[in-house]
Protein backbone atom coordinates (compact mmCIF):
# COMPACT_ATOMS: atom_id res chain seq x y z
CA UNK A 1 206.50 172.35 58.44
CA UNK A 2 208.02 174.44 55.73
CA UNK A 3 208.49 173.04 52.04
CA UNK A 4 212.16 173.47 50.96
CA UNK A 5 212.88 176.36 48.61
CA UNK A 6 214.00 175.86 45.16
CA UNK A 7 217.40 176.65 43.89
CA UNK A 8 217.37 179.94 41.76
CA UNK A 9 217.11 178.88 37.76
CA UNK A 10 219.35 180.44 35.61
CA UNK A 11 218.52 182.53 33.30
CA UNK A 12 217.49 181.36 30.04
CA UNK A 13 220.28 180.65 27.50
CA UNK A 14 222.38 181.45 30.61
CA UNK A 15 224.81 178.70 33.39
CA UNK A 16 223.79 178.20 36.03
CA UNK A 17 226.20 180.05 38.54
CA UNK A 18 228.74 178.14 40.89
CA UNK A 19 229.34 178.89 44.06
CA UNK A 20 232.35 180.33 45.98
CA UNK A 21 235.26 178.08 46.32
CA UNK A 22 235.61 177.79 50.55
CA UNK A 23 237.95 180.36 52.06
CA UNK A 24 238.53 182.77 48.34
CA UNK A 25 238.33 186.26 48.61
CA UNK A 26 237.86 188.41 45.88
CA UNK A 27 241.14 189.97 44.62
CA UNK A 28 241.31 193.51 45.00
CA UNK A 29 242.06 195.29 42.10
CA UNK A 30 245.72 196.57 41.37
CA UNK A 31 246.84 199.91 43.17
CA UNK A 32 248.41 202.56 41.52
CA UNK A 33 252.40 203.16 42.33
CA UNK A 34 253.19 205.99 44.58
CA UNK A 35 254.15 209.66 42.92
CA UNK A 36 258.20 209.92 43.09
CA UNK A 37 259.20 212.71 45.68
CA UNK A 38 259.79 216.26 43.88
CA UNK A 39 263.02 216.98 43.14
CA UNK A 40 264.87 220.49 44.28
CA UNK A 41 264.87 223.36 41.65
CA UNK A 42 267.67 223.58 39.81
CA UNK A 43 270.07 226.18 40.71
CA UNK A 44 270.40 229.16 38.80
CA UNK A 45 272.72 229.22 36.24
CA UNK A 46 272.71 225.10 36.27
CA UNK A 47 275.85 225.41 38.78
CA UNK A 48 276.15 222.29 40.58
CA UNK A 49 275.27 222.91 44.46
CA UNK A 50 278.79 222.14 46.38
CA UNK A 51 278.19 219.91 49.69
CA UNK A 52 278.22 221.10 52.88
CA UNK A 53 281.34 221.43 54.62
CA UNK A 54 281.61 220.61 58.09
CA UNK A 55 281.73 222.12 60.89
CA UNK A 56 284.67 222.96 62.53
CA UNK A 57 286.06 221.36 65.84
CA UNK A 58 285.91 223.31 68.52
CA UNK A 59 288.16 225.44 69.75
CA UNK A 60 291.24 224.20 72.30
CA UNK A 61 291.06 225.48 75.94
CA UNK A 62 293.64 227.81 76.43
CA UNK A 63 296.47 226.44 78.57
CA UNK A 64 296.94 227.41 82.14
CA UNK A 65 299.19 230.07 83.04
CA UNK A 66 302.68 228.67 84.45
CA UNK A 67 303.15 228.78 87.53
CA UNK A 68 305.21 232.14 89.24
CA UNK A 69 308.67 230.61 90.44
CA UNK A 70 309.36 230.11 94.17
CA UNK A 71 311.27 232.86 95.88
CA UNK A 72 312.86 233.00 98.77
CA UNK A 73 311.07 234.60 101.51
CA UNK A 74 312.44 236.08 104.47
CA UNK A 75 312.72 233.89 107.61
CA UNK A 76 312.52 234.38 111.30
CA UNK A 77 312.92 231.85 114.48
CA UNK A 78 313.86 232.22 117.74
CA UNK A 79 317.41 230.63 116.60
CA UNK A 80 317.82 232.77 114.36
CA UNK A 81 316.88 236.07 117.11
CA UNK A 82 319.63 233.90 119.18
CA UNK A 83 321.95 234.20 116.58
CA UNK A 84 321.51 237.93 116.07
CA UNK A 85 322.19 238.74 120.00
CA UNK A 86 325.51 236.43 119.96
CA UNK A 87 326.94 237.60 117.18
CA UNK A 88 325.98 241.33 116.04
CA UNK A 89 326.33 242.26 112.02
CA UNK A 90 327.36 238.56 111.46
CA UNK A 91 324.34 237.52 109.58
CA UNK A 92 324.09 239.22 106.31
CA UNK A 93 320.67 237.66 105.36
CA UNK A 94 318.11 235.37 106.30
CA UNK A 95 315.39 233.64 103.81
CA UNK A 96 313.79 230.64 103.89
CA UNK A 97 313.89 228.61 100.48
CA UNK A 98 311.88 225.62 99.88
CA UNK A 99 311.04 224.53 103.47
CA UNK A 100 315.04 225.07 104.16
CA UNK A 101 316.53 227.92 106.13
CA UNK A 102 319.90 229.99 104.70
CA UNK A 103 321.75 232.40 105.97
CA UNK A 104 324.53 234.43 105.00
CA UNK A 105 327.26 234.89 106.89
CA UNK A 106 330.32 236.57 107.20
CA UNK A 107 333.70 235.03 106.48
CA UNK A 108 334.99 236.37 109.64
CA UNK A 109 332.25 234.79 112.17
CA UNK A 110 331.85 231.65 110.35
CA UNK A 111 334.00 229.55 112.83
CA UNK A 112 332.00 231.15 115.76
CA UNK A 113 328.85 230.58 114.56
CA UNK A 114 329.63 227.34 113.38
CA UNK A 115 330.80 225.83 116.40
CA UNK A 116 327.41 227.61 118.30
CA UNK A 117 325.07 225.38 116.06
CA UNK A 118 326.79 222.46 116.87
CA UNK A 119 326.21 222.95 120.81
CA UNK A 120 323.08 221.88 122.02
CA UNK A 121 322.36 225.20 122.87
CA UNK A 122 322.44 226.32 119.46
CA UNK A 123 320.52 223.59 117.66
CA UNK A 124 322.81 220.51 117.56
CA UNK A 125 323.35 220.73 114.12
CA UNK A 126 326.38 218.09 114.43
CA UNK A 127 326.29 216.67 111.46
CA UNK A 128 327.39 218.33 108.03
CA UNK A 129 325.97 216.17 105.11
CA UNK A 130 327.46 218.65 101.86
CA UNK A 131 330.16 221.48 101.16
CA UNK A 132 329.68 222.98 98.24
CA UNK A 133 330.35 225.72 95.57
CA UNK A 134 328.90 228.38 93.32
CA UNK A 135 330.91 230.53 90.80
CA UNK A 136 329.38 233.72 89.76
CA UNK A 137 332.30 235.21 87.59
CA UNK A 138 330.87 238.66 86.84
CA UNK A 139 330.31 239.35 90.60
CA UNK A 140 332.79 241.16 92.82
CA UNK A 141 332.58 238.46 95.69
CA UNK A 142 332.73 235.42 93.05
CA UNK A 143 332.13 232.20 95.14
CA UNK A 144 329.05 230.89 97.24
CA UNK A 145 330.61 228.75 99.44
CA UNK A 146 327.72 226.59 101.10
CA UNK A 147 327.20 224.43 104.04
CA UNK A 148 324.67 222.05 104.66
CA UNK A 149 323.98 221.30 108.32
CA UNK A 150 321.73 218.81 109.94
CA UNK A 151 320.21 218.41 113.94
CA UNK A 152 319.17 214.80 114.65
CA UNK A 153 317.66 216.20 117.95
CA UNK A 154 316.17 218.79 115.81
CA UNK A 155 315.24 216.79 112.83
CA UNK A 156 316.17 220.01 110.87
CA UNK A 157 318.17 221.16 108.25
CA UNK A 158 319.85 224.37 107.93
CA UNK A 159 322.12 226.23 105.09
CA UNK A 160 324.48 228.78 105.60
CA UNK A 161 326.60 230.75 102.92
CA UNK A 162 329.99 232.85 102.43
CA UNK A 163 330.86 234.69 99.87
CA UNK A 164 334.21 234.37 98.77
CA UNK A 165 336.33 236.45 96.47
CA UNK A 166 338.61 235.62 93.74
CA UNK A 167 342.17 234.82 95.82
CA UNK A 168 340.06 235.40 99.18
CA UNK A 169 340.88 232.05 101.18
CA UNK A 170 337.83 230.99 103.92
CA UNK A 171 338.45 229.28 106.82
CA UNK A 172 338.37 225.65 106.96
CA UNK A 173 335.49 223.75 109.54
CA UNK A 174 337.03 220.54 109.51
CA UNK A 175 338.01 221.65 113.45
CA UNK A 176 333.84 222.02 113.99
CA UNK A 177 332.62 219.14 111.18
CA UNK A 178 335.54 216.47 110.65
CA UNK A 179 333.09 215.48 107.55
CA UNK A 180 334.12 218.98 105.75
CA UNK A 181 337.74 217.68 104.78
CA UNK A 182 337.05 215.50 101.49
CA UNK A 183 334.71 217.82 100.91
CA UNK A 184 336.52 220.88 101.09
CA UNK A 185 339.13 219.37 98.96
CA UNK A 186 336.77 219.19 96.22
CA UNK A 187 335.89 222.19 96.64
CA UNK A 188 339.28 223.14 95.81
CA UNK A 189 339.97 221.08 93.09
CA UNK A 190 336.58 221.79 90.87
CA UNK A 191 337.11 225.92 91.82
CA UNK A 192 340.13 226.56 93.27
CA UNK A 193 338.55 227.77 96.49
CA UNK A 194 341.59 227.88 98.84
CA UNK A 195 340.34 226.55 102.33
CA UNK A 196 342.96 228.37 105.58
CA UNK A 197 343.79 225.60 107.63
CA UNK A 198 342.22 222.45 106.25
CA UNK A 199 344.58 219.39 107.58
CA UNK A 200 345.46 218.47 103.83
CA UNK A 201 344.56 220.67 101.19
CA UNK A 202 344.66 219.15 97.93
CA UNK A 203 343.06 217.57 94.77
CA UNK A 204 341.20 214.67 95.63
CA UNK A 205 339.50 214.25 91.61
CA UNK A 206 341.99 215.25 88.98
CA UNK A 207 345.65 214.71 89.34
CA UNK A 208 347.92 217.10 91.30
CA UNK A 209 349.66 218.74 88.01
CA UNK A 210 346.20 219.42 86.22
CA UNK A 211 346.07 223.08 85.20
CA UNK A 212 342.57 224.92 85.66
CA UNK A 213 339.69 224.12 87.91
CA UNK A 214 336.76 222.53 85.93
CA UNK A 215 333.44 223.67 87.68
CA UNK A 216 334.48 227.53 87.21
CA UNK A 217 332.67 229.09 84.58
CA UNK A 218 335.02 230.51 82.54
CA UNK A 219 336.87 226.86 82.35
CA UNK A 220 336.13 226.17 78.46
CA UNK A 221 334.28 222.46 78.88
CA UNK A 222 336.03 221.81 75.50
CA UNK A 223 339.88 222.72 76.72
CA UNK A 224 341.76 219.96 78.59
CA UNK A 225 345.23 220.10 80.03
CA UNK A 226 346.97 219.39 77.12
CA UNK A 227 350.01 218.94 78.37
CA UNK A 228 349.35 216.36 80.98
CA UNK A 229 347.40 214.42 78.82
CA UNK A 230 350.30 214.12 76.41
CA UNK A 231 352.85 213.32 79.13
CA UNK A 232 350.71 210.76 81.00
CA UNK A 233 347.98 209.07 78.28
CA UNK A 234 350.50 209.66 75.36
CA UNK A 235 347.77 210.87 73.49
CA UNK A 236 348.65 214.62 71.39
CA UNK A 237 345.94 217.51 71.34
CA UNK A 238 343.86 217.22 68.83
CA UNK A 239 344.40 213.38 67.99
């Protein structure tokens, strides 16, 4: 059996060392701070270096081309090769415009060719849903007079057009479309279109005595007639 050692003496004059409190470390000795970053040379001169600017946005797409405007293009049917054999030089053109069918006509087969497209034969276009009117002042044959014509058999639509000079009268269709006559009449009162043998041709907007026909283009939008204004609203030009 072994004889238990003997603590350590201390050395003479000396203490006697203590031991380690339970769970100490030593401390570590202080580190030393970290070196600051370099800073940039300075600029030449000492001039103070501006900051970046930045960058610019990018650039807009360029915007797309507009589109060409719809023209009318010409047109062909078997109606309309109908129309040809039955009445010869009557149809001055034929385009189609927006899914809708024109032709131009002469003044002189209008009635004719108006009362074929009613028949069943030519299309049943029984039913006339507008009348109107287009001034072109600078033109020799000034008016567009225009018909609108529908086929419920059909389910079609079809436009024909007369040109009209200034004093020319046209013939009336309330004999082929009994919806033409108010129609007509406005006709007449907005540009003075004068419609041979309409029933009752007469203002149906403005009163009988106005002067001038408002939808004309040389009818100044500014000008009224003066004088029955005066003699009917008592009001003077003017006031």
């Amino acid at each position: 059996m072994e004889e238990p050692k003997e603590p350590p003496k201390a050395a003479e004059g000396g203490e006697t060392p203590k031991p380690a409190a339970e769970g100490s470390k030593a401390a570590a000795p202080p580190g030393k701070p970290a070196a600051a970053s370099p800073k940039p040379p300075a600029p030449a001169g000492g001039a103070a270096v501006p900051p970046a600017k930045p960058a610019a946005p990018p650039a807009k797409p360029p915007a797309p081309a507009a589109k060409a405007p719809v023209k009318p293009e010409p047109w062909s049917s078997p109606l309309l090769d109908e129309l040809q054999k039955r009445f010869p030089g009557a149809i001055r053109e034929a385009v189609i415009f927006r899914k809708m069918p024109s032709l131009t006509v002469s003044k002189e087969s209008l009635l004719a060719l108006g009362q074929f497209l009613k028949s069943d034969e030519g299309g049943a276009y029984t039913l006339l849903t507008d009348e109107t009117a287009v001034d072109y002042p600078k033109r020799e044959k000034r008016f567009d007079v225009i018909y609108h014509v529908y086929s419920f058999q059909r389910n079609d639509r079809l436009r024909l057009k007369v040109l009209v000079g200034e004093g020319e009268k046209v013939p009336s269709v309330t004999g082929i479309w009994p919806t033409s006559n108010w129609l007509e009449r406005e006709v007449f009162d907005m540009f003075g279109v004068v419609y041979e043998g309409h029933p009752d041709l007469k203002r149906i907007l403005l009163p009988d005595e106005w002067t001038g026909h408002p939808l004309r283009k040389d009818y100044d939008i500014l000008r009224q007639d003066d004088a029955w204004v005066e003699a009917n609203l008592n009001i003077k030009s003017g006031q």
